[in-house]
Protein backbone atom coordinates (compact mmCIF):
# COMPACT_ATOMS: atom_id res chain seq x y z
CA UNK A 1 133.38 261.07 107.78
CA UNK A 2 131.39 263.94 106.87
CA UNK A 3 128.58 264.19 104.14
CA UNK A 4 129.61 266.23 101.48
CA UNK A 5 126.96 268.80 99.47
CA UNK A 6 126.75 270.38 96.45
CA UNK A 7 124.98 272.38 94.16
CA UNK A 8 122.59 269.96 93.05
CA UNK A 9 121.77 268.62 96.65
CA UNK A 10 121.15 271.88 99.03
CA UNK A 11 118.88 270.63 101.37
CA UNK A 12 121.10 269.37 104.12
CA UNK A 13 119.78 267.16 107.65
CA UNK A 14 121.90 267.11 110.13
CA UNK A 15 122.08 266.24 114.18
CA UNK A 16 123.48 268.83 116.40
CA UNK A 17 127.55 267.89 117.23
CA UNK A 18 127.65 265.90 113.31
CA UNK A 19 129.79 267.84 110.89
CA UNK A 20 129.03 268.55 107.18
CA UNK A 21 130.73 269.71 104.07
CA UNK A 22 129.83 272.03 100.92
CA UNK A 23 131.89 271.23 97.98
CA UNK A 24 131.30 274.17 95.02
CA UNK A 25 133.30 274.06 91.50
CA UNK A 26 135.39 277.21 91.48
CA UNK A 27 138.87 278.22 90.11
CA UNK A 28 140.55 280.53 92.34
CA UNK A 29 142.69 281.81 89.13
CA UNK A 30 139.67 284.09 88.12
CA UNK A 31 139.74 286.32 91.22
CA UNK A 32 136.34 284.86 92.52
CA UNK A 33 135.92 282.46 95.45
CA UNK A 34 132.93 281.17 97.67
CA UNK A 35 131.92 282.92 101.18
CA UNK A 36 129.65 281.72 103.46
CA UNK A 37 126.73 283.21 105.36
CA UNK A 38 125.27 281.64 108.11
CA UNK A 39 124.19 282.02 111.49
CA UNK A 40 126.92 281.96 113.82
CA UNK A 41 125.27 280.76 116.50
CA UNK A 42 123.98 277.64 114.38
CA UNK A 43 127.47 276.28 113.20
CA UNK A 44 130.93 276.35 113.94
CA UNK A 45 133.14 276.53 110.48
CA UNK A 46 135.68 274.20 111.46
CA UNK A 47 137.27 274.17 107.91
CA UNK A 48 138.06 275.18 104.54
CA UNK A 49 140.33 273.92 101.36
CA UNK A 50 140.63 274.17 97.88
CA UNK A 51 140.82 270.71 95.88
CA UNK A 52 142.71 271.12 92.10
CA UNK A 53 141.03 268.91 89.58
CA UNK A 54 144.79 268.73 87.92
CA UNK A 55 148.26 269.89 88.55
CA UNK A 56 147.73 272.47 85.31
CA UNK A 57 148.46 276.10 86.54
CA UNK A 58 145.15 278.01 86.94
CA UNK A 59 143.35 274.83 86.81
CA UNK A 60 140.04 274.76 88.27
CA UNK A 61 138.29 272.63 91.27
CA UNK A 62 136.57 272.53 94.56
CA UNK A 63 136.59 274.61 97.17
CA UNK A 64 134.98 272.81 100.13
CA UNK A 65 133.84 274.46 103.46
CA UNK A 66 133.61 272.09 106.76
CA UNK A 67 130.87 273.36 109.31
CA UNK A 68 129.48 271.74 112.85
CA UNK A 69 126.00 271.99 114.03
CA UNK A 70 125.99 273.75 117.60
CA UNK A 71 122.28 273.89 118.23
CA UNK A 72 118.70 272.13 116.70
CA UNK A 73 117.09 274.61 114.05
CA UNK A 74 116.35 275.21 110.57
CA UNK A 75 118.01 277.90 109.02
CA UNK A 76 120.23 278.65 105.77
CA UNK A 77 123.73 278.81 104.89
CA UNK A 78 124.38 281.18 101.49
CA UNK A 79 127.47 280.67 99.42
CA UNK A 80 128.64 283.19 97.32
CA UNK A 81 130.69 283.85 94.54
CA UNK A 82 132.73 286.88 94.11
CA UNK A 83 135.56 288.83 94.44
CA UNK A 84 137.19 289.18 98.02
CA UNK A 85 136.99 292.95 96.90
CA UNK A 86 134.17 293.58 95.63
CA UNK A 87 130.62 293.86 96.26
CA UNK A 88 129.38 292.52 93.25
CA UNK A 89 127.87 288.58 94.06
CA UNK A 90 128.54 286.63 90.88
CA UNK A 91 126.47 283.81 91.77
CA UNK A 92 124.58 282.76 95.24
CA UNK A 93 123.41 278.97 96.41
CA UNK A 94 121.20 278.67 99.24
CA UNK A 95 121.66 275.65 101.21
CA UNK A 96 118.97 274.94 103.82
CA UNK A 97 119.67 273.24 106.65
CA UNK A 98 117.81 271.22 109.01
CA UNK A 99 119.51 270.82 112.57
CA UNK A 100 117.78 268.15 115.18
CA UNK A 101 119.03 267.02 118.53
């Protein structure tokens, strides 16, 4: 099972091959959703879901983001929140990482 993050615990250890997750509150109703930046080379995003606290319409939640480690560094993965269109960020989170063989 993978670790799960969040905003109050961004500083994320982690063996190359192990898989992690990044669970931000969000409410997709709004027009705004998370991205992530990241090194490409460092990680593999292997997944990505939204979680509804309740079965309300344009109730809020989680969106979570699944990544692998591919190789040992340290390094940072940004999530941001904004519009898919726009280039306005509402809000960024810098997780860094620490990858180890």
């Amino acid at each position: 099972m993978s670790k799960i993050y969040s905003e109050n615990n961004s500083q994320i250890k982690i063996k190359v091959g192990e898989s992690f997750k990044i669970s931000l509150e969000s409410n997709l109703t709004t027009g705004y959703s998370w991205t992530a930046e990241y090194d490409l080379s460092l990680f593999s995003q292997i997944g990505s879901s939204f979680e509804s606290a309740s079965n309300a319409v344009g109730a809020g939640g989680k969106e979570v983001f699944e990544f692998q480690a591919k190789k040992a560094e340290d390094t940072t993965i940004t999530m941001k929140l904004k519009r898919p269109s726009a280039s306005e960020v509402l809000k960024t989170l810098p997780f860094n990482v620490q990858i180890s063989e």
